[in-house]
C-alpha atoms as a PDB file:
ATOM      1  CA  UNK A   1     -42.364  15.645-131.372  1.00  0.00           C
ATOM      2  CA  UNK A   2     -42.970  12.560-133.968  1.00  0.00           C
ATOM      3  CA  UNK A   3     -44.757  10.645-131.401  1.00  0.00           C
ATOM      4  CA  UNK A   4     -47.058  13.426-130.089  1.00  0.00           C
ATOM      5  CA  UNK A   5     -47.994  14.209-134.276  1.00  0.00           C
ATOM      6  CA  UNK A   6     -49.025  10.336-134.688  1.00  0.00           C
ATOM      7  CA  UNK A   7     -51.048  10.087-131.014  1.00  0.00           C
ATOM      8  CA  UNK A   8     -52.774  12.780-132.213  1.00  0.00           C
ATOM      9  CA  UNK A   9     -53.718  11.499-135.314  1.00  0.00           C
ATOM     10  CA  UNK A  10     -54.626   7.826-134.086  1.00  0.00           C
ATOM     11  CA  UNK A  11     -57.408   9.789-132.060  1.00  0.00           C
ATOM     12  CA  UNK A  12     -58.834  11.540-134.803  1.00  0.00           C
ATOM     13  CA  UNK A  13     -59.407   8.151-136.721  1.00  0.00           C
ATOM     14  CA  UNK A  14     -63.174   7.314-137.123  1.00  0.00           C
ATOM     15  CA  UNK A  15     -64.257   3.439-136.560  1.00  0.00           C
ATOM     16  CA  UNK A  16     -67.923   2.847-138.383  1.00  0.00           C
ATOM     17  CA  UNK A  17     -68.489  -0.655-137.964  1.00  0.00           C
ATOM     18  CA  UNK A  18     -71.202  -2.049-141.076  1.00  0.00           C
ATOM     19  CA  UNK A  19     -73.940  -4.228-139.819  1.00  0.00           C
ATOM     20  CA  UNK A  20     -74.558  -7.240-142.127  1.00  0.00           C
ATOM     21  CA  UNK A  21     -76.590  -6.038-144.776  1.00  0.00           C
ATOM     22  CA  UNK A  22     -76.486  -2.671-144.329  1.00  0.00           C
ATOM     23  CA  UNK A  23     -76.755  -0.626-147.376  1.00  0.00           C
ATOM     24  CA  UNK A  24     -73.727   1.732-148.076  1.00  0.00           C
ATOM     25  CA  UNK A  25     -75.627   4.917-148.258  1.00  0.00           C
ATOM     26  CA  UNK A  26     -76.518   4.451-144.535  1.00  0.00           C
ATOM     27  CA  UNK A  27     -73.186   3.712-143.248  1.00  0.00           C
ATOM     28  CA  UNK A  28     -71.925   6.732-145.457  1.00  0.00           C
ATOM     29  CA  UNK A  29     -74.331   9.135-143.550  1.00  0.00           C
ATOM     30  CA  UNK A  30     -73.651   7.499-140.339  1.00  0.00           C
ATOM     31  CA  UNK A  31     -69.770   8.252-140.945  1.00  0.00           C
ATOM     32  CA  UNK A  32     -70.600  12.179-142.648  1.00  0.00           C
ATOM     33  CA  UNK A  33     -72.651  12.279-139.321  1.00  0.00           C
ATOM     34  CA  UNK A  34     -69.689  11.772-137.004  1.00  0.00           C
ATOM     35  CA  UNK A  35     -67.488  13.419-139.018  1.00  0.00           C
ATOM     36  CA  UNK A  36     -69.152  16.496-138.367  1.00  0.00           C
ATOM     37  CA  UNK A  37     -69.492  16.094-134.798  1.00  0.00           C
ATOM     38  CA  UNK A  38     -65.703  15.765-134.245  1.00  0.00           C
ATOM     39  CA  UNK A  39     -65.242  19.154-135.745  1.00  0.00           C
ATOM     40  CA  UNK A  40     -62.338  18.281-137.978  1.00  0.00           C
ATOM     41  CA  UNK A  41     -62.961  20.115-140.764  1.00  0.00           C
ATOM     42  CA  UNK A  42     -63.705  23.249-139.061  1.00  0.00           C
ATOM     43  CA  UNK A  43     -60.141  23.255-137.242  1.00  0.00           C
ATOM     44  CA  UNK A  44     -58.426  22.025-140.750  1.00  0.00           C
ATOM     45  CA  UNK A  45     -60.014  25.611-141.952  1.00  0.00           C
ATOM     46  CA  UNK A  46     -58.684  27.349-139.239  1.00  0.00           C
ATOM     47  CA  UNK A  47     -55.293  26.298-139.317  1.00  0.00           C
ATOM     48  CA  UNK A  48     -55.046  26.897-142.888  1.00  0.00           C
ATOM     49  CA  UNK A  49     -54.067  30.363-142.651  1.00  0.00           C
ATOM     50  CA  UNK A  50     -53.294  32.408-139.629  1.00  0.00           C
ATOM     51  CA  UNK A  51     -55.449  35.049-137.852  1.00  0.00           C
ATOM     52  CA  UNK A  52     -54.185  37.723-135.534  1.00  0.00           C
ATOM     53  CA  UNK A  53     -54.918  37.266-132.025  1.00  0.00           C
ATOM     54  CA  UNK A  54     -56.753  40.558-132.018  1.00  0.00           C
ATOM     55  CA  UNK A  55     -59.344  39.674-134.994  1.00  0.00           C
ATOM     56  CA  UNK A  56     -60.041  36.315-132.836  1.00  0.00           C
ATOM     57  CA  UNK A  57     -61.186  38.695-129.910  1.00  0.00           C
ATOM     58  CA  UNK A  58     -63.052  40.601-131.935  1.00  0.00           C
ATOM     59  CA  UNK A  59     -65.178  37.842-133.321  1.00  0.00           C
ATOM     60  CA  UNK A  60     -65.760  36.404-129.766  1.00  0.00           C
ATOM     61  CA  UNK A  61     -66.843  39.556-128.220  1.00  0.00           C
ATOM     62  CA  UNK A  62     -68.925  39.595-131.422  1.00  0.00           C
ATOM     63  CA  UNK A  63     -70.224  36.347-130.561  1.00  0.00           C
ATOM     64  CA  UNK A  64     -70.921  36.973-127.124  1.00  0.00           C
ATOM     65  CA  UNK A  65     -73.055  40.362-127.470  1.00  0.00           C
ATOM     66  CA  UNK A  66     -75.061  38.043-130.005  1.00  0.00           C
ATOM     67  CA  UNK A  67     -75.479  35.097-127.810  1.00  0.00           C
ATOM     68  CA  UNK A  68     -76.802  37.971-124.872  1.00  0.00           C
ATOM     69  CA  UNK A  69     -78.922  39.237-127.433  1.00  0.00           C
ATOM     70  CA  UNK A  70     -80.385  36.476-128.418  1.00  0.00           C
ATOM     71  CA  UNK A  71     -80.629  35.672-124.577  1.00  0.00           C
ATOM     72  CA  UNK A  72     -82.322  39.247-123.935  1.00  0.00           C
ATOM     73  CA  UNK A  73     -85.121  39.100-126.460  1.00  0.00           C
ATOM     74  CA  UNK A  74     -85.750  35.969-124.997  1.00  0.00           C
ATOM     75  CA  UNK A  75     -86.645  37.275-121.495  1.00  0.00           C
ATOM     76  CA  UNK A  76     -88.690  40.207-122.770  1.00  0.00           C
END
């Protein structure tokens, strides 16, 4: 169990290597940038407190009848 916690942590771990003179505002953005693309945060938020399996449907079936929606106005 140990060893499956700290292989999934190693992968998590962001690398933003700093070009020589590189201002740090720039590199910041560039690592905000990824950060946000690995999606992270948003399953830290999830985890932090527990939601029934049958509110979880209900906001994807929510999701999907917008997403067909949104996909039916478009072919009008």
């Amino acid at each position: 169990m140990q060893s499956n916690y700290k292989e999934r942590r190693f992968k998590t771990m962001l690398i933003i290597p700093i070009k020589e003179g590189e201002n740090i505002d720039r590199a910041l953005k560039r690592f905000k940038r990824k950060f946000d693309r690995t999606g992270t945060k948003r399953s830290l938020q999830t985890r932090k407190q527990f939601t029934k399996p049958s509110v979880k449907r209900r906001a994807e079936i929510q999701k999907a009848q917008y997403i067909q929606g949104l996909r039916d106005a478009e072919n009008l």
